[in-house]
C-alpha atoms as a PDB file:
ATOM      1  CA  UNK A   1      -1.886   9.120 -11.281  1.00  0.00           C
ATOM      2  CA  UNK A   2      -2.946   5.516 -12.117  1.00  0.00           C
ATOM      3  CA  UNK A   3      -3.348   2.980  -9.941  1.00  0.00           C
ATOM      4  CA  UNK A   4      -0.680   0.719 -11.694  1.00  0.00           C
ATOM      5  CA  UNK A   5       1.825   3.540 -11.452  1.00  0.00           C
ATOM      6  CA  UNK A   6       1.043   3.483  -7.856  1.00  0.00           C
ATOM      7  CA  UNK A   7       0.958  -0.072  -7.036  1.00  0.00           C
ATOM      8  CA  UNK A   8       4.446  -0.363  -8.846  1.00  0.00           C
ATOM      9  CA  UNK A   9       6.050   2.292  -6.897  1.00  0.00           C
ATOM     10  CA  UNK A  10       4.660   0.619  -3.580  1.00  0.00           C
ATOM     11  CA  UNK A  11       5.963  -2.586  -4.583  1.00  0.00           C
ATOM     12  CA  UNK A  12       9.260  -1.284  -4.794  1.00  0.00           C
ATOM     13  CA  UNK A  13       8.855   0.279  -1.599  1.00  0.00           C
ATOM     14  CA  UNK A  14       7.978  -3.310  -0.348  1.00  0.00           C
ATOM     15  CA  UNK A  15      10.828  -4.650  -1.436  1.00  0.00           C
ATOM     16  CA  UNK A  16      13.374  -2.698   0.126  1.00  0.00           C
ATOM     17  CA  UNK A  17      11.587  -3.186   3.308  1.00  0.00           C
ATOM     18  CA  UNK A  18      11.003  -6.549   2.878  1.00  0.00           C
ATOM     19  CA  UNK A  19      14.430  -7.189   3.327  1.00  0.00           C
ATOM     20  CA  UNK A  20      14.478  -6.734   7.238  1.00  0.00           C
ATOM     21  CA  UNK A  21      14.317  -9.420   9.480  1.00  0.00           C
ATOM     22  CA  UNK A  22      11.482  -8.218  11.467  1.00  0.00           C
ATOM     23  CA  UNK A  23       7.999  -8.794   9.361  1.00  0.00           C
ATOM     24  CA  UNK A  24       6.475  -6.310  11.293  1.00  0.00           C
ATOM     25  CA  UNK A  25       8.836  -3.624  11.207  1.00  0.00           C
ATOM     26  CA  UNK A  26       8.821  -4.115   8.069  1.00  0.00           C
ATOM     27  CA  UNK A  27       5.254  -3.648   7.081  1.00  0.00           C
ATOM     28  CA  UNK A  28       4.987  -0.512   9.592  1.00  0.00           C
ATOM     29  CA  UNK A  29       8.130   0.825   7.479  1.00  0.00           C
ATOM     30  CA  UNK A  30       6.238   0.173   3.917  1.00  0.00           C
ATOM     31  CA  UNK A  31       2.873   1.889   5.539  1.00  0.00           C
ATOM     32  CA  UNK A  32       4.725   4.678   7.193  1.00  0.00           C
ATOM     33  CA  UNK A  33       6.389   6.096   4.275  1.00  0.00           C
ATOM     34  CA  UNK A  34       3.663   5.829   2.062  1.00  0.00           C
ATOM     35  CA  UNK A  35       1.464   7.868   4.602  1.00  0.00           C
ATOM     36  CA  UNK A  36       4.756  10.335   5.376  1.00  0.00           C
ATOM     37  CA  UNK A  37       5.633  11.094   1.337  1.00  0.00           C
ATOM     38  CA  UNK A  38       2.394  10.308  -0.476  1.00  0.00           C
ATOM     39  CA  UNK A  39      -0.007  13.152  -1.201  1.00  0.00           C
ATOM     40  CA  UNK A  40      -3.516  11.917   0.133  1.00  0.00           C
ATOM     41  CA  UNK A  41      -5.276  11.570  -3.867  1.00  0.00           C
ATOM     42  CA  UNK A  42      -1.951   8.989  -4.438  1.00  0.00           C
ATOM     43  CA  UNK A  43      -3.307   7.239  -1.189  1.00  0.00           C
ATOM     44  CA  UNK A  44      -6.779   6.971  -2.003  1.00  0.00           C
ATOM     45  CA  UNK A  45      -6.301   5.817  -5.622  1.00  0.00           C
ATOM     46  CA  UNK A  46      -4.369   2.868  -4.463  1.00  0.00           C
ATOM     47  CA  UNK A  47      -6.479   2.113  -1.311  1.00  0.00           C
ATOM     48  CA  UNK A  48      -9.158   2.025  -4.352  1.00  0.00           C
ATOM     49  CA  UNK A  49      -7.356  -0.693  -6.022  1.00  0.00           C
ATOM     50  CA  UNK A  50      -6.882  -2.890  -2.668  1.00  0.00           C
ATOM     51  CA  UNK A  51     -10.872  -2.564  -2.723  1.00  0.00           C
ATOM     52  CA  UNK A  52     -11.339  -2.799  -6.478  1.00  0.00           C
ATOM     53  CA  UNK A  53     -13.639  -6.050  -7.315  1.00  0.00           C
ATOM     54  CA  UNK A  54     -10.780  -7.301  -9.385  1.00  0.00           C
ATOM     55  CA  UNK A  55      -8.127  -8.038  -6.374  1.00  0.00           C
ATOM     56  CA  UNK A  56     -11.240 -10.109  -4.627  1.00  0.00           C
ATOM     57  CA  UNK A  57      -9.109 -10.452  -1.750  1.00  0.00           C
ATOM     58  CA  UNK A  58      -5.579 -11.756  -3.926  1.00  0.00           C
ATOM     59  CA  UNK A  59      -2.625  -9.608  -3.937  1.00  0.00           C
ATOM     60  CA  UNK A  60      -1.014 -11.054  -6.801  1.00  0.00           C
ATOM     61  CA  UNK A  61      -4.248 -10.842  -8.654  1.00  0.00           C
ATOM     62  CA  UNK A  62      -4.113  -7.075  -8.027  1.00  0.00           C
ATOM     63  CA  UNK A  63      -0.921  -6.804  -8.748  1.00  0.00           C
ATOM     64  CA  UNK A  64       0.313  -5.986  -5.047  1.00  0.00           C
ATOM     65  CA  UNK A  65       3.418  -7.827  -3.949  1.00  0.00           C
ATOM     66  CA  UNK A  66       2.279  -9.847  -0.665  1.00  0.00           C
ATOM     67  CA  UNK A  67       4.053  -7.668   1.770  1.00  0.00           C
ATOM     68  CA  UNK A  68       2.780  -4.362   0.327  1.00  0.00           C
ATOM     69  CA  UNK A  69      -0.820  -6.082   0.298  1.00  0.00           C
ATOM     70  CA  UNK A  70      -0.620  -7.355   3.939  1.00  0.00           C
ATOM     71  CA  UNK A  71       1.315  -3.741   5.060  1.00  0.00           C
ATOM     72  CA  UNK A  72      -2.045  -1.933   3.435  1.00  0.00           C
ATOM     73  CA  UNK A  73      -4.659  -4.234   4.590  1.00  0.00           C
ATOM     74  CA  UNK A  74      -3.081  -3.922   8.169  1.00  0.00           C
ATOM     75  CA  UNK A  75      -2.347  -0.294   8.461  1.00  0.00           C
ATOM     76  CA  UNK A  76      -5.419   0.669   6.119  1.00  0.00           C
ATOM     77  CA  UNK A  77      -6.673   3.349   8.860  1.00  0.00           C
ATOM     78  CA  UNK A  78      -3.407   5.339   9.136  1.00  0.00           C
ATOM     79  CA  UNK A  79      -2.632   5.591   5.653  1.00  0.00           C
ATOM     80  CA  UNK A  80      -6.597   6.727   4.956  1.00  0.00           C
ATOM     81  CA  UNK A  81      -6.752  10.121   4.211  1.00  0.00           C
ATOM     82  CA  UNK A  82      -8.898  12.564   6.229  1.00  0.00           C
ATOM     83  CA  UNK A  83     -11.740  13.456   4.622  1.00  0.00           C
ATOM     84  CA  UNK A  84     -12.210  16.977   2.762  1.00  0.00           C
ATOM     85  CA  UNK A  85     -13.587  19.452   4.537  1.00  0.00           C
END
């Protein structure tokens, strides 16, 4: 799948939850069901464009929304897949 495909569909994810009042709930809730319902190759390729020289550290230069980029950055080791065996 492409990373642009993926970043979209996490956006959307980030904006249902960022419509909760609690910031942090809501960027465990973004980060939680991308680890729960994403296969691990859909995780890596967009934990590959979070790192890709292009984003240099800006979301919307990536193309993240800011609350999926800060729910990635922040819960980056849970939603890391483990590596193949």
């Amino acid at each position: 799948m492409k990373a642009d495909n993926l970043i979209e569909m996490a956006n959307q994810i980030g904006s249902f939850f960022d419509s909760l009042p609690d910031r942090e709930e809501a960027l465990t809730g973004i980060a939680e069901h991308i680890r729960k319902f994403w296969e691990p190759r859909m995780r890596r390729t967009l934990l590959a464009a979070l790192d890709a020289p292009a984003s240099n550290g800006d979301a919307q230069q990536a193309g993240f929304t800011e609350i999926v980029f800060a729910a990635l950055t922040q819960h980056r080791d849970s939603l890391t897949p483990a590596a193949a065996a």
